[in-house]
Protein backbone atom coordinates (compact mmCIF):
# COMPACT_ATOMS: atom_id res chain seq x y z
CA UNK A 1 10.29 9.82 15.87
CA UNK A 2 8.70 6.82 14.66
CA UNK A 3 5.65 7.05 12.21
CA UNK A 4 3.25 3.89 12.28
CA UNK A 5 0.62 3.15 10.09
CA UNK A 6 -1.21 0.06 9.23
CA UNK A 7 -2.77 -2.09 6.16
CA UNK A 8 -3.70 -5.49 6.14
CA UNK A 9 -1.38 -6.91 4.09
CA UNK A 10 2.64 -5.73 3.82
CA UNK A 11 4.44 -7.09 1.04
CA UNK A 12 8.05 -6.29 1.18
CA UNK A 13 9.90 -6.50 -2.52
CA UNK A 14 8.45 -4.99 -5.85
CA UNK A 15 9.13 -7.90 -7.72
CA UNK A 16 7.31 -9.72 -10.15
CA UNK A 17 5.91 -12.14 -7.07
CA UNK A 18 5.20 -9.25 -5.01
CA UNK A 19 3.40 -6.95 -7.28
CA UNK A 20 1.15 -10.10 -9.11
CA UNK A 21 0.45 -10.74 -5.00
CA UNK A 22 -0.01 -7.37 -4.50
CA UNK A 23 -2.73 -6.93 -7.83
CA UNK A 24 -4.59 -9.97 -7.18
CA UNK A 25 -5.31 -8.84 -2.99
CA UNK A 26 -6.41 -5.84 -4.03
CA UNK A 27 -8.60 -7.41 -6.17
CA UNK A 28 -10.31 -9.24 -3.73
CA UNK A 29 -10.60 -6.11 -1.98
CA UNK A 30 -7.64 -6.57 1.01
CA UNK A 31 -5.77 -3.70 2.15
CA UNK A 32 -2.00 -4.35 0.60
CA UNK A 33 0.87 -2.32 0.94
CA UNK A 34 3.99 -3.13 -1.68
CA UNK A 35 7.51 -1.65 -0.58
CA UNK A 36 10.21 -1.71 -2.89
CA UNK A 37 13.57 -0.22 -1.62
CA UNK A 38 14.63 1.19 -4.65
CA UNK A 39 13.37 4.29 -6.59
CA UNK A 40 12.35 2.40 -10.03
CA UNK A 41 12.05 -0.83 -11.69
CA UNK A 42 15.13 0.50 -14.35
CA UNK A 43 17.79 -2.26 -13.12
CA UNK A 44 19.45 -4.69 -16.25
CA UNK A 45 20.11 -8.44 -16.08
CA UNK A 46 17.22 -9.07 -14.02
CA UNK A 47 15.31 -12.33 -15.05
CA UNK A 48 12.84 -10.84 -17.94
CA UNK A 49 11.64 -15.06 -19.74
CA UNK A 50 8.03 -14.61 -19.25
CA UNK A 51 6.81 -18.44 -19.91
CA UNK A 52 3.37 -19.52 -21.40
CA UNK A 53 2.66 -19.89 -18.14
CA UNK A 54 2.66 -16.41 -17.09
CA UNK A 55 1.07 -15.12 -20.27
CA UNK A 56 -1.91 -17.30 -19.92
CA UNK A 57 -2.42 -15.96 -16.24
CA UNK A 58 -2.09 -11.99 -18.00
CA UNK A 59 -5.10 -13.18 -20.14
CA UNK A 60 -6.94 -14.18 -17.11
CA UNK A 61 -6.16 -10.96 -15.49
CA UNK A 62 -7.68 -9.16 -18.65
CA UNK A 63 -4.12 -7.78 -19.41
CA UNK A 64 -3.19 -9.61 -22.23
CA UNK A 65 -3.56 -6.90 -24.73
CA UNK A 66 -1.36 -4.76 -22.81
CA UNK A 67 0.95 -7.28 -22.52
CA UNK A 68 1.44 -7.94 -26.09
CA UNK A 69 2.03 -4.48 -26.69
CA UNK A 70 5.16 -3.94 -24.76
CA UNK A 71 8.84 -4.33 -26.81
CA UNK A 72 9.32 -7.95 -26.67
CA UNK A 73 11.03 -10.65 -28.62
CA UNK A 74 9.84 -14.55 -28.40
CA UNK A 75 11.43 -17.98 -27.97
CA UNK A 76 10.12 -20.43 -30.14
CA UNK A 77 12.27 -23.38 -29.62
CA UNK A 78 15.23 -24.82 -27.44
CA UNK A 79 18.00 -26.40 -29.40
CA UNK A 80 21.56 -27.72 -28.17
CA UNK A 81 24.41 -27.67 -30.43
CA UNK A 82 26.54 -30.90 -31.65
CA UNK A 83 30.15 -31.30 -32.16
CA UNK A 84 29.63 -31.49 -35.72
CA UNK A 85 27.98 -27.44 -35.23
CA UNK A 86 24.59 -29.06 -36.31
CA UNK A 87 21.63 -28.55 -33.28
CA UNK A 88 19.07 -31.26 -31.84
CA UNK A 89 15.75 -29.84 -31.46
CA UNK A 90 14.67 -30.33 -27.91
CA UNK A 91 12.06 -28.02 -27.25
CA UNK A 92 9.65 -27.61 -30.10
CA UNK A 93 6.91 -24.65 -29.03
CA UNK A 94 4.88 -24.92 -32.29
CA UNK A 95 3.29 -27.98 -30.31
CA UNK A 96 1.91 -26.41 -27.87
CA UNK A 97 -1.82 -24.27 -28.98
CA UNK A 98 -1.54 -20.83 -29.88
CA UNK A 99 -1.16 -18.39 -28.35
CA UNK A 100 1.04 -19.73 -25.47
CA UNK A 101 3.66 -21.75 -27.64
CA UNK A 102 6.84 -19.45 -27.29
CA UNK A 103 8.44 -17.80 -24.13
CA UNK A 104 8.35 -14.10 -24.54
CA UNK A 105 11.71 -12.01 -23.55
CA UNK A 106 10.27 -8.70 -22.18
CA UNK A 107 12.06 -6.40 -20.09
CA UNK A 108 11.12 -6.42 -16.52
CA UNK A 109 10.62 -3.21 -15.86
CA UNK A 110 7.52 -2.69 -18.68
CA UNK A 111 6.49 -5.53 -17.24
CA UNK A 112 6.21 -4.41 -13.62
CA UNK A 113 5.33 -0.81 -14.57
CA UNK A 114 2.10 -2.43 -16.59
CA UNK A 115 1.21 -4.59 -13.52
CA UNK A 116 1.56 -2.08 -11.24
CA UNK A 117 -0.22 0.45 -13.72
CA UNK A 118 -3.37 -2.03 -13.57
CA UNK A 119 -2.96 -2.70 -9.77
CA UNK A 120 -3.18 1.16 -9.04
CA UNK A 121 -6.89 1.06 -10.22
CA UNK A 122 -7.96 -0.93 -7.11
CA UNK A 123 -8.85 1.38 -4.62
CA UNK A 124 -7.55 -0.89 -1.76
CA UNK A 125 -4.09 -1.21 -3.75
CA UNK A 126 -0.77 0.77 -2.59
CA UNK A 127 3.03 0.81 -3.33
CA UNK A 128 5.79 3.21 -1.79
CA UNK A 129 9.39 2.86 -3.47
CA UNK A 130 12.45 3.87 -2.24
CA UNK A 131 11.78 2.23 1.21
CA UNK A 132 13.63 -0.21 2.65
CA UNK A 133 12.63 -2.91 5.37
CA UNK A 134 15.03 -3.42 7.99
CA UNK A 135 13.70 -5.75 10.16
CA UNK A 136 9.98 -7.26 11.83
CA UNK A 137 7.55 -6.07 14.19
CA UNK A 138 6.97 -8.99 16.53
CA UNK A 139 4.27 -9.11 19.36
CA UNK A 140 4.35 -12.27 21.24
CA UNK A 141 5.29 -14.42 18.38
CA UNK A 142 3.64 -13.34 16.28
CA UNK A 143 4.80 -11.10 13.58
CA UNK A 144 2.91 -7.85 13.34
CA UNK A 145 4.46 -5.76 11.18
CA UNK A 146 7.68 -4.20 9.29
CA UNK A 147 10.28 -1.62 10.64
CA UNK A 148 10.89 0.67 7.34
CA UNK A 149 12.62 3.44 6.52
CA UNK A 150 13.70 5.86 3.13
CA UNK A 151 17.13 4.94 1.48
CA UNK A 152 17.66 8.04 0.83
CA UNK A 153 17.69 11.69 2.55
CA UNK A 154 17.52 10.14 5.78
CA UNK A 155 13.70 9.81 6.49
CA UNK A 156 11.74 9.21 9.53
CA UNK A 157 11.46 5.49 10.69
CA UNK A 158 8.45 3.70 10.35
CA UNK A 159 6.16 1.30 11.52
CA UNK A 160 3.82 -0.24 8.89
CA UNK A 161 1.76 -2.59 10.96
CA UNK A 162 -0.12 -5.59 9.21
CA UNK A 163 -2.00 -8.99 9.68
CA UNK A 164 0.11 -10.35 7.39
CA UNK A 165 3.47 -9.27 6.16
CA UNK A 166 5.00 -11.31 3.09
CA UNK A 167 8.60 -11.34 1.91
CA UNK A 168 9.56 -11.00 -1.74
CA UNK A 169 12.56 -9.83 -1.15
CA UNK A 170 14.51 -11.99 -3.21
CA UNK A 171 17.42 -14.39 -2.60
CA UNK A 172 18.94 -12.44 0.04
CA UNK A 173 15.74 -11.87 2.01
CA UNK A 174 16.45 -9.50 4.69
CA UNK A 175 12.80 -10.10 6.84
CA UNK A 176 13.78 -13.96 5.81
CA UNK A 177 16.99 -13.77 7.97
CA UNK A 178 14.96 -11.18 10.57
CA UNK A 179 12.61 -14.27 11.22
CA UNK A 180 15.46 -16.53 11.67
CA UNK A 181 15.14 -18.86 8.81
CA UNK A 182 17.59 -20.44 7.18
CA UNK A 183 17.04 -21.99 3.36
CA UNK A 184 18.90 -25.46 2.55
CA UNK A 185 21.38 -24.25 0.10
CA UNK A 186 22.33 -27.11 -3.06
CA UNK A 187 25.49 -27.28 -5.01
CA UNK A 188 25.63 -24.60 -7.92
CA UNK A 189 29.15 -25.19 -10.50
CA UNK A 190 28.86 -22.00 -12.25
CA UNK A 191 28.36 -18.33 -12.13
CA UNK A 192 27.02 -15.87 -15.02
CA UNK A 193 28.32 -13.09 -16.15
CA UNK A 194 25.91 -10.64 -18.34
CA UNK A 195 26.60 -8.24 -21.12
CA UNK A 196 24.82 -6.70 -23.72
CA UNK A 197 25.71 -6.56 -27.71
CA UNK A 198 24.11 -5.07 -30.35
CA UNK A 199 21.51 -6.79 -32.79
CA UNK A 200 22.10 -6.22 -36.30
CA UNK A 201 19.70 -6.85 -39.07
CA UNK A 202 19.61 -9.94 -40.05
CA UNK A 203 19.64 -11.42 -36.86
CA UNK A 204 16.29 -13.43 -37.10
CA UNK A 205 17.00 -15.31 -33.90
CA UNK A 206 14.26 -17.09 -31.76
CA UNK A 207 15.51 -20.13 -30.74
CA UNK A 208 17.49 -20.37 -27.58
CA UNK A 209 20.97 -22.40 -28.11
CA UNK A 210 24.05 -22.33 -25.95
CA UNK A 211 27.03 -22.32 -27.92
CA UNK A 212 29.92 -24.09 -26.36
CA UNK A 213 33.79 -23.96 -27.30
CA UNK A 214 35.96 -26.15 -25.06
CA UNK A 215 35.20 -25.10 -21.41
CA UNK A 216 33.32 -21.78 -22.37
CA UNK A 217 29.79 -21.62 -22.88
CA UNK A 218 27.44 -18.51 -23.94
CA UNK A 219 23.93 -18.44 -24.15
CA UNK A 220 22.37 -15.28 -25.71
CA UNK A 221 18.36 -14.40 -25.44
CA UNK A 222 17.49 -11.76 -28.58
CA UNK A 223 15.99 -8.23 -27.38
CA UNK A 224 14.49 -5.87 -30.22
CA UNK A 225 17.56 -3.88 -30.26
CA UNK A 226 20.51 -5.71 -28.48
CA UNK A 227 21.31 -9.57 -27.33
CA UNK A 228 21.63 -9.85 -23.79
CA UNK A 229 24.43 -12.80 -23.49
CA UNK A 230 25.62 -14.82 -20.55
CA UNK A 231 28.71 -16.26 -20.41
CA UNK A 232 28.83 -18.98 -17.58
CA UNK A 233 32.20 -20.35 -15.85
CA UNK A 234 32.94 -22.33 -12.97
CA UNK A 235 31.87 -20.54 -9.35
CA UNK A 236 34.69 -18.69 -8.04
CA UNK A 237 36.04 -16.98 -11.40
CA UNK A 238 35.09 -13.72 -11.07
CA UNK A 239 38.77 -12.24 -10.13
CA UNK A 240 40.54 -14.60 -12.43
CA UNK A 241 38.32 -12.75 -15.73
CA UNK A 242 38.74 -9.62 -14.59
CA UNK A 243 42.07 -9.77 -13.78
CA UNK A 244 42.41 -10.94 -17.39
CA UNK A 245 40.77 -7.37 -18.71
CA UNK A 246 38.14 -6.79 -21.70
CA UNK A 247 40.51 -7.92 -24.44
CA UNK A 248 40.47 -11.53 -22.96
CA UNK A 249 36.83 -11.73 -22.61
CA UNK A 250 36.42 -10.07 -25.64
CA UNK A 251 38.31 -12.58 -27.42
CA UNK A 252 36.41 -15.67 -25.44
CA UNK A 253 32.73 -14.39 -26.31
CA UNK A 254 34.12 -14.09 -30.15
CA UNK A 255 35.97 -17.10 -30.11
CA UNK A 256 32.39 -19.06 -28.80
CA UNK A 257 29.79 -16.92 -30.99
CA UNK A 258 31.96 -15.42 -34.01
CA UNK A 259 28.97 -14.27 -35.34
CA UNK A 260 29.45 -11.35 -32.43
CA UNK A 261 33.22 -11.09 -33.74
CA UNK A 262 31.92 -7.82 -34.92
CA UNK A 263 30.13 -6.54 -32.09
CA UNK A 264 32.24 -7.65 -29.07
CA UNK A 265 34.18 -4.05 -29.08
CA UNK A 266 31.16 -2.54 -27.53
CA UNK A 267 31.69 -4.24 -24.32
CA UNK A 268 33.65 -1.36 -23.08
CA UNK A 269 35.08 -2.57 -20.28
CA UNK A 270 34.83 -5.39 -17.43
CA UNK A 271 32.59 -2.60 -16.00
CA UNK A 272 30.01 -3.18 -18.49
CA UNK A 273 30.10 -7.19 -17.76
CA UNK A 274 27.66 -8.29 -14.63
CA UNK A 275 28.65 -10.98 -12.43
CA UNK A 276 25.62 -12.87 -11.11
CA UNK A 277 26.80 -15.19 -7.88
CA UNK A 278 24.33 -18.23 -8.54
CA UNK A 279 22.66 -20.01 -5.91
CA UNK A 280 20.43 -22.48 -5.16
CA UNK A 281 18.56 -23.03 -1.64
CA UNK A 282 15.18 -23.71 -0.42
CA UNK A 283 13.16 -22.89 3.14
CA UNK A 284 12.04 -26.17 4.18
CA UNK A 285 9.04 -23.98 6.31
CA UNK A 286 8.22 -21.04 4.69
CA UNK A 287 6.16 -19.23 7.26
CA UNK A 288 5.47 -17.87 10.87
CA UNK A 289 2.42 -16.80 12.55
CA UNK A 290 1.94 -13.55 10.61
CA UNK A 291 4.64 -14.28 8.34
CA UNK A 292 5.37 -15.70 4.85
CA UNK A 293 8.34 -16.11 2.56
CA UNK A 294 7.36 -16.74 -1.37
CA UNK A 295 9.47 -16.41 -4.57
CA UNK A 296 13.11 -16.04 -4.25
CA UNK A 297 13.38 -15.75 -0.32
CA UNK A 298 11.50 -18.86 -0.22
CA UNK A 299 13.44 -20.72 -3.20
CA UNK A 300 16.44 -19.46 -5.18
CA UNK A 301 16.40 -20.34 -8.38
CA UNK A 302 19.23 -21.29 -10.68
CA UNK A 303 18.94 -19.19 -13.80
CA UNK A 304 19.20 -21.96 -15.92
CA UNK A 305 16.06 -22.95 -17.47
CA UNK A 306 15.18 -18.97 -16.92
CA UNK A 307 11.92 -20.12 -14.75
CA UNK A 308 12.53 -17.57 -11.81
CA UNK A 309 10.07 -15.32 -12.57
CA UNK A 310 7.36 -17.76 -13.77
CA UNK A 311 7.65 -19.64 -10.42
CA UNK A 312 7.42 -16.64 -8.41
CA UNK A 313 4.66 -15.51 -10.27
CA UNK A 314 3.11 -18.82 -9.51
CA UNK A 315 3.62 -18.86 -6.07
CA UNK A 316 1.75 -15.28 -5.41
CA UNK A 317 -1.21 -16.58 -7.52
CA UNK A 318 -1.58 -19.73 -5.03
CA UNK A 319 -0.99 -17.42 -2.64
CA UNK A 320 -3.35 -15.00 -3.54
CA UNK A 321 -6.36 -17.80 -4.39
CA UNK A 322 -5.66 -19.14 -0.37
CA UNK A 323 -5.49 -15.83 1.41
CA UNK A 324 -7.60 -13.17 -0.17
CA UNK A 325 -11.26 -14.59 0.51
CA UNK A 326 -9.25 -15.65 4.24
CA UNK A 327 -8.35 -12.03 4.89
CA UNK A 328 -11.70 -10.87 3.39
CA UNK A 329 -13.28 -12.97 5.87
CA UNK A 330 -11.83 -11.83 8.81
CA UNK A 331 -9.58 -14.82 9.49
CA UNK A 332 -6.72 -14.28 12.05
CA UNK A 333 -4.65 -16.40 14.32
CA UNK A 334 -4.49 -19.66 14.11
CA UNK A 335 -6.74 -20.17 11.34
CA UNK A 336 -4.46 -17.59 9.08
CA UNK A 337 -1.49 -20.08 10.25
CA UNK A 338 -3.83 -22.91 8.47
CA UNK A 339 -4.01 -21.00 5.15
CA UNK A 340 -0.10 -19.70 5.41
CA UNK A 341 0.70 -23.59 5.53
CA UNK A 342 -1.29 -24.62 2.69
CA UNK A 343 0.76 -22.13 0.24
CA UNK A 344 3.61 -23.85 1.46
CA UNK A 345 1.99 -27.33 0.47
CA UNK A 346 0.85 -26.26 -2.78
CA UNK A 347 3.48 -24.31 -3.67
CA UNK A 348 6.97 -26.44 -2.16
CA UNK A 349 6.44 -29.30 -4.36
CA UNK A 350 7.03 -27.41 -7.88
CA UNK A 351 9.80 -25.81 -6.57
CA UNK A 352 11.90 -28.68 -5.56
CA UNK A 353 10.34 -30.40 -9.09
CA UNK A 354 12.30 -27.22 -11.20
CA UNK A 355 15.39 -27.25 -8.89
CA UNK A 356 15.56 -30.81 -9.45
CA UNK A 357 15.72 -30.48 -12.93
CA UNK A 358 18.11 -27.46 -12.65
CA UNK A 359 20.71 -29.71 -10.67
CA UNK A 360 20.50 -32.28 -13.25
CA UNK A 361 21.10 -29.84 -15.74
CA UNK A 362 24.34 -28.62 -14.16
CA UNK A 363 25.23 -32.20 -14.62
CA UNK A 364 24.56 -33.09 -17.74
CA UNK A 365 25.69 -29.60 -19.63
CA UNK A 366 27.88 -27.63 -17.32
CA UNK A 367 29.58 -29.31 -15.35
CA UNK A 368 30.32 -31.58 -18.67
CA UNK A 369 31.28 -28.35 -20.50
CA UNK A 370 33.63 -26.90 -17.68
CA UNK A 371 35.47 -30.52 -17.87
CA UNK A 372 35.97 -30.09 -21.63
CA UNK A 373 33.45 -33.03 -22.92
CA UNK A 374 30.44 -31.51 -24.41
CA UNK A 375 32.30 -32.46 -27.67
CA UNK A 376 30.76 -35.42 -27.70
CA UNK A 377 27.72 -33.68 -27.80
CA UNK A 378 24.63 -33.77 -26.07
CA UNK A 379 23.05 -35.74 -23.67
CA UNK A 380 22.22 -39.29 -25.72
CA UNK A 381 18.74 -40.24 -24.35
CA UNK A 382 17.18 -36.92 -24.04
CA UNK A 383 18.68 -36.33 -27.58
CA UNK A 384 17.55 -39.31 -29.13
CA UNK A 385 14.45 -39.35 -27.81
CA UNK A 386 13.77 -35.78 -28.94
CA UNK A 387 14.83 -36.57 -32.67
CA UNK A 388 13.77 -39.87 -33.36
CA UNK A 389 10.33 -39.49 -31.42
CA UNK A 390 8.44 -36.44 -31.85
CA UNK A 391 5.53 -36.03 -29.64
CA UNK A 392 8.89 -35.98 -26.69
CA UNK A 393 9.60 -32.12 -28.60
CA UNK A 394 5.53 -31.25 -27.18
CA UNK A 395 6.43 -32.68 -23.77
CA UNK A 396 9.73 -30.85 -23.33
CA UNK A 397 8.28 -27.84 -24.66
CA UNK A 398 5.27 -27.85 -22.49
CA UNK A 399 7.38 -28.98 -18.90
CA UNK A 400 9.39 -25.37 -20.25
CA UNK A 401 6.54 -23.30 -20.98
CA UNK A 402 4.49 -24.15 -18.09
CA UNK A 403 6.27 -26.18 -15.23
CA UNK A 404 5.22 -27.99 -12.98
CA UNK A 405 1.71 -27.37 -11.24
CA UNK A 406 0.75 -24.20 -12.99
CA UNK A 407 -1.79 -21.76 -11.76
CA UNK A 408 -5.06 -20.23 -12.90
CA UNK A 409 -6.25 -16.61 -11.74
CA UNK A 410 -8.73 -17.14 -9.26
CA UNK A 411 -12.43 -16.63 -10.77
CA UNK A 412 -13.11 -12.83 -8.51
CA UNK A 413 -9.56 -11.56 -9.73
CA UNK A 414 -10.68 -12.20 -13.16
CA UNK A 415 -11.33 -9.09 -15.67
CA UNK A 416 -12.72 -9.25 -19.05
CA UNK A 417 -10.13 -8.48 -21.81
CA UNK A 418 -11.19 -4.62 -23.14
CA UNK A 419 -13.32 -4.18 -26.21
CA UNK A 420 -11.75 -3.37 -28.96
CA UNK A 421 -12.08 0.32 -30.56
């Protein structure tokens, strides 16, 4: 038996992309549905940098407060490390005006459960987990709507029909491949492996620096209780570390960082270490009648840089500022086609901007490291220019806070900040 119900918008993936999209609708007053296949937002090693960027649009949103109140640690620089163990400053956040001069690292799951805490109090505003999308609706080509059904128990099938469905889905869109697009995929040299280690007192880090030792290079972000470390290695090595066992990686992460010498023990086992297959693509058209692809199943980030989220964030605010006074309006057809191909125009140029300084990135430090020559240190002119001419520290900090072509909350999804008791 097949159930079918409707909304006006269907946003597949409960995301960071798809539940900011999903807030901001509402708040025009458009009928959105949010499905997210799984039963919670409790999932480690998911992308959880939230850039100036993003923290300026939370003030906007009158959610700042709330924000700031979640467990969080902050970035306040970006170093890298020489060969004589001394660090250029590259990224220099005091720069940039209070109070969106540091990235803050906040779990993603407090952050979706406040968004979607604050996008429950529009009335017009709806999200069902623990449903899966398995394909799209399609009425004479135009898309109309999203087969779902539960993960679990073996629920009834159903048809959630919409005027517009939108896939968040991540990098391995499933209504991306149902419509038959295919993203350009790039070169990626590396693949990340994530752990966890305890933070001990005295660990006052906020600066982000890789540390490098021959071909192996960790990068570690500081969480109020625990450092959640990468460990990156040419694509492809997966079986050759685990076949290894703990004691080997163990004795690589200490080697690289022996100020975790003393910590590394709690890595149980490989179990506890999460590979991350890294890629990089991008849909050169991002929509069909009826149907649009933004975040990840539009452009897969690399995680280097950590500006996943912020784009995707990005991208549903463009979004939302294009199609919620549309949808209010009544707009269908071909003018809804119009407005689903200016999101692409606004929103494709940043995206290749950030993956183009991702792949030079993999250049310059990785694919450097995994050939054995960071020892020489780090990239001269970026380097010099950082150290010998200031103002350069503002400008990298800023193109890392913000990005490229950063967006505002539209002026009718706009709340006041609450009054202080």
């Amino acid at each position: 038996m097949v159930h079918v119900s409707r909304t006006t918008v269907a946003i597949v993936g409960g995301g960071p992309a798809g539940v900011v999209l999903g807030l901001l609708l509402a708040r025009a007053g458009v009928a959105v549905r949010v499905v997210e296949r799984h039963d919670d937002f409790n999932r480690d090693f998911r992308g959880d940098t939230v850039h100036a960027s993003t923290i300026r649009l939370l003030d906007e949103l009158g959610l700042g407060e709330r924000f700031r109140a979640l467990p969080q640690s902050r970035l306040d620089d970006v170093s890298l490390p020489r060969a004589d163990g001394s660090t250029v400053l590259l990224g220099d956040f005091s720069r940039l005006r209070p109070p969106y001069d540091h990235v803050a690292m906040v779990p993603q799951w407090d952050l979706l459960a406040m968004l979607v805490d604050a996008a429950r109090q529009e009335p017009s505003f709806s999200i069902v987990m623990g449903q899966a999308a398995s394909d799209l609706v399609v009425e004479n080509g135009v898309v109309a709507g999203v087969h779902l059904h539960q993960r679990r128990g073996g629920g009834e099938h159903e048809e959630l029909r919409a005027d517009l469905v939108v896939a968040c889905d991540g990098r391995g869109s499933v209504l991306r491949a149902a419509a038959g697009m295919r993203p350009q995929s790039f070169p990626v040299p590396f693949d990340t492996w994530w752990f966890r280690v305890p933070r001990r007192p005295g660990d006052a880090e906020t600066a982000l620096v890789p540390a490098f030792d021959g071909r192996d290079v960790v990068l570690s972000f500081p969480r109020p209780d625990y450092h959640q470390v990468a460990y990156f290695a040419p694509k492809g090595s997966d079986a050759q570390l685990r076949a290894a066992g703990i004691e080997a990686f163990r004795a690589r992460i200490a080697r690289v960082r022996p100020d975790f010498a003393d910590r590394v023990d709690t890595i149980a086992s490989m179990d506890d270490v999460h590979v991350l297959d890294v890629r990089m693509d991008r849909l050169s058209r991002w929509w069909q009648p009826g149907f649009l692809c933004i975040g990840d199943a539009a452009h897969a980030m690399s995680p280097a840089g950590g500006v996943g989220i912020n784009l995707a964030v990005q991208d549903a605010v463009a979004t939302a500022a294009v199609l919620g006074p549309a949808l209010v309006g009544g707009v269908r057809g071909r003018a809804l086609d119009h407005a689903l191909a200016a999101v692409e125009r606004r929103r494709k140029p940043p995206a290749a901007i950030v993956q183009g300084a991702q792949r030079v990135l993999h250049r310059v430090v990785f694919e450097r490291a995994f050939a054995g020559r960071l020892q020489d240190g780090p990239p001269a002119v970026p380097a010099f220019l950082a150290e010998h001419v200031p103002p350069v520290r503002g400008l990298y900090a800023r193109g890392i806070a913000f990005g490229p072509l950063p967006e505002h909350a539209p002026a009718w999804a706009r709340r006041p900040a609450p009054a202080r008791s």
